[in-house]
PDB file of N, CA and C in Angstrom:
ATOM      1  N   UNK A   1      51.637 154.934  65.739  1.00  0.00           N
ATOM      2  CA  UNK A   1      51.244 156.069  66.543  1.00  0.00           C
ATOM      3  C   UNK A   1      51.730 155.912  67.986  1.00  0.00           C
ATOM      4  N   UNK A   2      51.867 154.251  68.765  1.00  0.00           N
ATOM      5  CA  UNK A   2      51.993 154.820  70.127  1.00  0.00           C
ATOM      6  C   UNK A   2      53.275 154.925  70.098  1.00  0.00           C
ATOM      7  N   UNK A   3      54.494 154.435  69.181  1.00  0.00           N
ATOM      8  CA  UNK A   3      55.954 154.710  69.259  1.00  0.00           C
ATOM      9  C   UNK A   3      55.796 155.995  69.018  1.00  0.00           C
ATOM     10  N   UNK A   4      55.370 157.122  68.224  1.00  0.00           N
ATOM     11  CA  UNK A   4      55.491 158.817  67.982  1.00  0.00           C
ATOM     12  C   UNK A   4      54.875 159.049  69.517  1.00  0.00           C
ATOM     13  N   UNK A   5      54.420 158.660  70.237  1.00  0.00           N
ATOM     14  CA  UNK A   5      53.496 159.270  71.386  1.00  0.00           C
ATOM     15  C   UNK A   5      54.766 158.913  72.467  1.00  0.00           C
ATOM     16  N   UNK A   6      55.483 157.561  72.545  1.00  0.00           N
ATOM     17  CA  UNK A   6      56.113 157.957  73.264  1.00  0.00           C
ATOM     18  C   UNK A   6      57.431 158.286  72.778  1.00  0.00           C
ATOM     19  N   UNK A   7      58.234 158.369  72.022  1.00  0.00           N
ATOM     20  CA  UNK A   7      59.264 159.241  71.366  1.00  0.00           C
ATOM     21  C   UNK A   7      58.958 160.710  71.703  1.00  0.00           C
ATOM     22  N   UNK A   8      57.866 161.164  71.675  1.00  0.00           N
ATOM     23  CA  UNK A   8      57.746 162.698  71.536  1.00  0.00           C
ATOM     24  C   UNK A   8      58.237 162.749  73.412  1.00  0.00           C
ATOM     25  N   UNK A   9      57.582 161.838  74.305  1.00  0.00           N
ATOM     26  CA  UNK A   9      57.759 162.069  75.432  1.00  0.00           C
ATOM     27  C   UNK A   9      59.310 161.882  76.063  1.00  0.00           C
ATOM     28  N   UNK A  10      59.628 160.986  75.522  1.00  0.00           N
ATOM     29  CA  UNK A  10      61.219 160.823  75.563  1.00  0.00           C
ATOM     30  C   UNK A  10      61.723 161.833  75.224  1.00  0.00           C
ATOM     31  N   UNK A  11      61.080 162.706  74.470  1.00  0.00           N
ATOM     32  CA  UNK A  11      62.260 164.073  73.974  1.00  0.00           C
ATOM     33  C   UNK A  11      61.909 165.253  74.418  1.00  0.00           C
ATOM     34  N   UNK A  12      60.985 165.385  75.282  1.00  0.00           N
ATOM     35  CA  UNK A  12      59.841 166.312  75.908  1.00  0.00           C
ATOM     36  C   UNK A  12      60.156 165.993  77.628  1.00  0.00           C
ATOM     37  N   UNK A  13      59.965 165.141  77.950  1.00  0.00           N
ATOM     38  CA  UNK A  13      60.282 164.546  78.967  1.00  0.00           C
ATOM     39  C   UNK A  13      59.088 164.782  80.144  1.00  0.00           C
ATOM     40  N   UNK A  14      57.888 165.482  79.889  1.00  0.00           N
ATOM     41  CA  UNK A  14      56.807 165.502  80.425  1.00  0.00           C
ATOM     42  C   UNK A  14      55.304 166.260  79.310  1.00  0.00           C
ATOM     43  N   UNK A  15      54.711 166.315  79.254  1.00  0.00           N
ATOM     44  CA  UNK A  15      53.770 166.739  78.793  1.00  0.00           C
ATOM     45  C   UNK A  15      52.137 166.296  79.251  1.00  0.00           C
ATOM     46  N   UNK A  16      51.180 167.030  78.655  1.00  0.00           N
ATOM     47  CA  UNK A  16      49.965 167.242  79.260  1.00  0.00           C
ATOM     48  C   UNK A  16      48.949 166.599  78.171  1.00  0.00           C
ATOM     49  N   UNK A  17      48.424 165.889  78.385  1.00  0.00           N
ATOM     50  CA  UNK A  17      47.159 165.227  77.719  1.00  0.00           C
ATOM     51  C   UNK A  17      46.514 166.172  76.595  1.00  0.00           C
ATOM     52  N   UNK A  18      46.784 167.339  76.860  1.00  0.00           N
ATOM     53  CA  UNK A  18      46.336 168.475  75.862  1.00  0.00           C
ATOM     54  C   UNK A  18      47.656 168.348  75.084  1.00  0.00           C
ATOM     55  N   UNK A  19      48.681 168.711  75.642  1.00  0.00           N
ATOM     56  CA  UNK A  19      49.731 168.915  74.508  1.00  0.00           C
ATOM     57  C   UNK A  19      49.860 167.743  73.571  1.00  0.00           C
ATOM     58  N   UNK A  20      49.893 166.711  74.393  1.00  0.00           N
ATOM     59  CA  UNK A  20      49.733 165.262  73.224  1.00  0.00           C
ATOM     60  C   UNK A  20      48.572 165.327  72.008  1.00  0.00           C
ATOM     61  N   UNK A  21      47.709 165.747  72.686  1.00  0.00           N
ATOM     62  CA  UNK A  21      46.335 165.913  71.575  1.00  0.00           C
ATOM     63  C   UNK A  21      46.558 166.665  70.533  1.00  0.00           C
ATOM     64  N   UNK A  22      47.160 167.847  70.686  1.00  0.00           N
ATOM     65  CA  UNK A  22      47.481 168.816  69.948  1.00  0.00           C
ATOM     66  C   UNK A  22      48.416 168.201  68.637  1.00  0.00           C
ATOM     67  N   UNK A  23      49.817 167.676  69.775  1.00  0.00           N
ATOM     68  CA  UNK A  23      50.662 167.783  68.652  1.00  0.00           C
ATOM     69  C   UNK A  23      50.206 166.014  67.613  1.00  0.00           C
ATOM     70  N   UNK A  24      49.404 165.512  68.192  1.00  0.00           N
ATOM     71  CA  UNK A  24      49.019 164.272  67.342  1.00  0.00           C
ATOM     72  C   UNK A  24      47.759 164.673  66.608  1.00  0.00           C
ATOM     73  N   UNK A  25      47.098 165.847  66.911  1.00  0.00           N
ATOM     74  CA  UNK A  25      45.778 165.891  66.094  1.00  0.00           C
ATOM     75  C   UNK A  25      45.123 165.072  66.782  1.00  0.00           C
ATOM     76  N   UNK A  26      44.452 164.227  67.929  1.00  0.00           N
ATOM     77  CA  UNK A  26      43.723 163.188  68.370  1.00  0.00           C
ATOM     78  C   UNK A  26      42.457 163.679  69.077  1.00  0.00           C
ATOM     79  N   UNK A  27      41.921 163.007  69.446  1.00  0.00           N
ATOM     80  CA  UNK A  27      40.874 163.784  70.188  1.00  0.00           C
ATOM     81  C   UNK A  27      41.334 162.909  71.992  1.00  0.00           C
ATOM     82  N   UNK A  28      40.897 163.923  72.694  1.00  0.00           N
ATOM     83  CA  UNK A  28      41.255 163.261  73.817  1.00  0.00           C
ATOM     84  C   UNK A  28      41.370 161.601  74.362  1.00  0.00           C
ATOM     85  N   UNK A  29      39.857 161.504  74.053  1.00  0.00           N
ATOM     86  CA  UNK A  29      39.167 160.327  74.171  1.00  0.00           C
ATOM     87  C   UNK A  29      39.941 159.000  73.369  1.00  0.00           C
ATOM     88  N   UNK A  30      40.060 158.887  72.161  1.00  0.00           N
ATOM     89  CA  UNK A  30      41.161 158.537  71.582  1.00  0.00           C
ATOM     90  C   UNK A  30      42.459 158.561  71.743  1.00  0.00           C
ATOM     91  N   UNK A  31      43.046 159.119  72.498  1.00  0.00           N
ATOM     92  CA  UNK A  31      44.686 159.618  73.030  1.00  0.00           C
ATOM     93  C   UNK A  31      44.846 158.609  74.151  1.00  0.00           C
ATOM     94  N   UNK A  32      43.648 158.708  75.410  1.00  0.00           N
ATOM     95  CA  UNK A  32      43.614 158.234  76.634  1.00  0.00           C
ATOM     96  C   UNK A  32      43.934 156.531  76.343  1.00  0.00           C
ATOM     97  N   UNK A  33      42.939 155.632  75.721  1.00  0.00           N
ATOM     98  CA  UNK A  33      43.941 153.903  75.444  1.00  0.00           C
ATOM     99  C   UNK A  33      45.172 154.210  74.803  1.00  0.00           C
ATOM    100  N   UNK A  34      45.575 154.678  74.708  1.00  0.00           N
ATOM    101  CA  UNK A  34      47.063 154.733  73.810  1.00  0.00           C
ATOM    102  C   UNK A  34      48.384 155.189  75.024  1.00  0.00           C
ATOM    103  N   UNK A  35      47.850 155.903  75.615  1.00  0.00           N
ATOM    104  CA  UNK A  35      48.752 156.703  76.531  1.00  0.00           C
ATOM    105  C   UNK A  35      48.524 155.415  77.887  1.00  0.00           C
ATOM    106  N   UNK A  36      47.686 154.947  77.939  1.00  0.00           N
ATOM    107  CA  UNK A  36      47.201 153.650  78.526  1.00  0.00           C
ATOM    108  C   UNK A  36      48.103 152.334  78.688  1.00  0.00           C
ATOM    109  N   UNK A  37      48.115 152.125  77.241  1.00  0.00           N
ATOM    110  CA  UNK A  37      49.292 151.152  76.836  1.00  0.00           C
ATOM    111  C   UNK A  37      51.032 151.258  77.663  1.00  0.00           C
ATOM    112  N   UNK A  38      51.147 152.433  77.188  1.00  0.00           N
ATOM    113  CA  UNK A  38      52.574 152.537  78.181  1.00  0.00           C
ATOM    114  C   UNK A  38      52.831 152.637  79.038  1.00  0.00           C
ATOM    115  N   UNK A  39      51.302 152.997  80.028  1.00  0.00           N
ATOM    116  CA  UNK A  39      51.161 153.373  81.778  1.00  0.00           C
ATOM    117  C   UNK A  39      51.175 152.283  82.132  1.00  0.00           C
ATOM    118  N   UNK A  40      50.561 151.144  81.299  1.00  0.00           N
ATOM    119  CA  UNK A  40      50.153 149.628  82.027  1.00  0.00           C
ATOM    120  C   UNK A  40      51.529 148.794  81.870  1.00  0.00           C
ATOM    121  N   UNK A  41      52.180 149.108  81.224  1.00  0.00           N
ATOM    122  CA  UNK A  41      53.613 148.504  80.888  1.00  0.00           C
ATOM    123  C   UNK A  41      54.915 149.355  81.548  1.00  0.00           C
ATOM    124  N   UNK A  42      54.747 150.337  82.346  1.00  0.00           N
ATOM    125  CA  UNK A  42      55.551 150.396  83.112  1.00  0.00           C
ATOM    126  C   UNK A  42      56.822 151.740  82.647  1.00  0.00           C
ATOM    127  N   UNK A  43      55.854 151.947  81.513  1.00  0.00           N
ATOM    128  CA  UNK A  43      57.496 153.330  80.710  1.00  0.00           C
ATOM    129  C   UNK A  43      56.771 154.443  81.073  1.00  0.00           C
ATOM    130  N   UNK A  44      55.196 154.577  81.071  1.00  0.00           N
ATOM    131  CA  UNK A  44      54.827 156.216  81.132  1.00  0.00           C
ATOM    132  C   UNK A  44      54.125 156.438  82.382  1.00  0.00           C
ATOM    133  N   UNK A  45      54.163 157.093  83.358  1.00  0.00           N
ATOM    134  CA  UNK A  45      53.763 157.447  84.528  1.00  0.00           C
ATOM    135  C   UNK A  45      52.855 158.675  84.293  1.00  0.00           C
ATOM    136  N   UNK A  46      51.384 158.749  85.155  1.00  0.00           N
ATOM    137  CA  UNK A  46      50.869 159.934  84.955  1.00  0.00           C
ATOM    138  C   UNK A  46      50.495 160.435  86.326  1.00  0.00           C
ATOM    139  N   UNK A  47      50.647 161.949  86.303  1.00  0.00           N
ATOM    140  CA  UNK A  47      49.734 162.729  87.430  1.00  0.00           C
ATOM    141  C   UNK A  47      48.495 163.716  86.877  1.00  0.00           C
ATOM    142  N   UNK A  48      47.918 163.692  88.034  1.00  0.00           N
ATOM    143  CA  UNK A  48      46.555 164.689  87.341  1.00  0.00           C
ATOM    144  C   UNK A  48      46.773 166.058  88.574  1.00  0.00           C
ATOM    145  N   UNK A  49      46.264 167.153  87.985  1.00  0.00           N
ATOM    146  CA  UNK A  49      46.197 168.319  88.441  1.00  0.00           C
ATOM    147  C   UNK A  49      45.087 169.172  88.305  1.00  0.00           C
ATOM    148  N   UNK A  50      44.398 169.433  89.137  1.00  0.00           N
ATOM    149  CA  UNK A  50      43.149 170.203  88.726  1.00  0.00           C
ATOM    150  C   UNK A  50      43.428 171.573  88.766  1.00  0.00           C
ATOM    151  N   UNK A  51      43.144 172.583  87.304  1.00  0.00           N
ATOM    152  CA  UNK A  51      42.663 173.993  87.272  1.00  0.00           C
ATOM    153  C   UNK A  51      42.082 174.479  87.184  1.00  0.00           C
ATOM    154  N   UNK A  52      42.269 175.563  87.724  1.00  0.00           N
ATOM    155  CA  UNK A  52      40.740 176.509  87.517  1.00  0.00           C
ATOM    156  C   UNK A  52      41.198 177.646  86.299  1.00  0.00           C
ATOM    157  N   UNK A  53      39.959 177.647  85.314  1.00  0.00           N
ATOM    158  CA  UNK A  53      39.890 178.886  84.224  1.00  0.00           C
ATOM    159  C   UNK A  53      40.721 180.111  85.188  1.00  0.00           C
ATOM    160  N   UNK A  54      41.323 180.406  83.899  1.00  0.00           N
ATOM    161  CA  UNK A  54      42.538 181.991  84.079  1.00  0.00           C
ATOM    162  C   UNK A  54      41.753 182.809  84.068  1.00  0.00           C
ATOM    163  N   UNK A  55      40.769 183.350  83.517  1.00  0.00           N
ATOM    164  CA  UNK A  55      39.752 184.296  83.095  1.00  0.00           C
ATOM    165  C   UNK A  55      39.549 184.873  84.476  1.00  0.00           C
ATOM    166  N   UNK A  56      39.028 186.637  84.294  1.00  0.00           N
ATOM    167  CA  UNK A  56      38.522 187.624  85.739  1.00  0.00           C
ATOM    168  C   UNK A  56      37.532 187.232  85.948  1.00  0.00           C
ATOM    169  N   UNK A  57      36.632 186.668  84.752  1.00  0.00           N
ATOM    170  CA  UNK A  57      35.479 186.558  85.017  1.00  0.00           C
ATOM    171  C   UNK A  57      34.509 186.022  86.602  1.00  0.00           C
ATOM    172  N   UNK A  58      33.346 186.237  87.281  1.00  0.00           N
ATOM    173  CA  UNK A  58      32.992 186.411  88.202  1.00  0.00           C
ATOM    174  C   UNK A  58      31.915 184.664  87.888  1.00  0.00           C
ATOM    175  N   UNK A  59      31.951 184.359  87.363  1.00  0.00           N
ATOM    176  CA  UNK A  59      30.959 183.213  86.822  1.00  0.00           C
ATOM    177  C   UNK A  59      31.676 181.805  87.178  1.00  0.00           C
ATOM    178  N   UNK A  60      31.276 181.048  87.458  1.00  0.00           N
ATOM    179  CA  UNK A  60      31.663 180.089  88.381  1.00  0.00           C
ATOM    180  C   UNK A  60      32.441 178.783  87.052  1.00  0.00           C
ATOM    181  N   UNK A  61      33.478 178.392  86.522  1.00  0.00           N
ATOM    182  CA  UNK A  61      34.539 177.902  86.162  1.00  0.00           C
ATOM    183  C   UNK A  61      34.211 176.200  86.702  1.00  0.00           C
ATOM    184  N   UNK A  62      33.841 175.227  85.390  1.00  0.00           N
ATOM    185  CA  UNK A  62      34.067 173.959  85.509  1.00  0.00           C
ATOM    186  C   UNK A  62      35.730 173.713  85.842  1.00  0.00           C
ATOM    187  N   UNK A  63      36.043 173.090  86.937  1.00  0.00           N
ATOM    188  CA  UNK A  63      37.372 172.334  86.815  1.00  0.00           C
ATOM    189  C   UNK A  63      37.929 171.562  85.760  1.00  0.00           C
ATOM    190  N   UNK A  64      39.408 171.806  85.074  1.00  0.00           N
ATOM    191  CA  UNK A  64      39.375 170.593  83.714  1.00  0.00           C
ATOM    192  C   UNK A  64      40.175 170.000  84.139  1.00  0.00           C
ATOM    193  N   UNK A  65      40.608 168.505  84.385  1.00  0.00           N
ATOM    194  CA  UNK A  65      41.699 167.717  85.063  1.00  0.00           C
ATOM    195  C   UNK A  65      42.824 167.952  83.683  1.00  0.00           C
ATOM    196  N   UNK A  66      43.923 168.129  84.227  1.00  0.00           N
ATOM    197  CA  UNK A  66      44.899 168.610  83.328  1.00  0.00           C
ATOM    198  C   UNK A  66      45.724 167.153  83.719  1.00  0.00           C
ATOM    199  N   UNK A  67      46.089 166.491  82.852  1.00  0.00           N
ATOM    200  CA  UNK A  67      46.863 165.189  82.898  1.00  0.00           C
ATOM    201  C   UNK A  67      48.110 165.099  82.689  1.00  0.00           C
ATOM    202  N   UNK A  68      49.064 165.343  83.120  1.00  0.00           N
ATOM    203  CA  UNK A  68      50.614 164.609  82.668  1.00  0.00           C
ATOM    204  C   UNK A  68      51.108 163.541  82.751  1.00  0.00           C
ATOM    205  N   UNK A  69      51.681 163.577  81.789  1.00  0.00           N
ATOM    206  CA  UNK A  69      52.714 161.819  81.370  1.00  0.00           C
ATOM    207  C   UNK A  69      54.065 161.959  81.403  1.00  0.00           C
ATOM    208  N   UNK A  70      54.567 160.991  82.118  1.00  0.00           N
ATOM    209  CA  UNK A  70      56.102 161.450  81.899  1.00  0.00           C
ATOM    210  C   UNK A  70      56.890 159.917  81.677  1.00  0.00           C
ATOM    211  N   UNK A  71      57.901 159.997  81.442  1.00  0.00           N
ATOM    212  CA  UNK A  71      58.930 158.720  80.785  1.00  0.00           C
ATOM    213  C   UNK A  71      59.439 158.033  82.200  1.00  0.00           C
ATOM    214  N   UNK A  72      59.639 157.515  82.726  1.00  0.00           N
ATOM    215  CA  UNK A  72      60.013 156.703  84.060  1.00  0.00           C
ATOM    216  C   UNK A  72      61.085 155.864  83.614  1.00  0.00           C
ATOM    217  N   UNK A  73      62.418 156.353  84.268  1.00  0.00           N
ATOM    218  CA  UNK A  73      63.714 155.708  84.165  1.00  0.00           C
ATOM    219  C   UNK A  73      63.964 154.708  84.478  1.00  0.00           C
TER     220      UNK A  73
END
């Protein structure tokens, strides 16, 4: 699994903690040591970005930290 996790990023060349989840089926929580492994070794670099819900709605919107990983040359 962590060679498909980072292969996919090698061929993607950035992606989002959601998109990884998705395309592995994982649950976040589970994704995060794995994506871990390659940050601590020096191949996957991450930034975080905070958004706010797209919605008109008037009701006040938890922030979700949106995570990217990317391959480091």
């Amino acid at each position: 699994m962590l060679l498909q996790i980072l292969n996919y990023l090698r061929r993607e060349k950035v992606a989002s903690n959601q998109q990884l989840a998705r395309e592995f089926d994982l649950d976040l929580l589970a994704l995060e040591p794995m994506l871990e492994v390659w940050v601590k070794r020096g191949i996957v670099a991450c930034c975080q970005e905070e958004l706010r819900c797209q919605r008109g709605c008037l009701k006040s919107c938890r922030k979700q930290p949106l995570v990217y990983y990317k391959i480091i040359n």
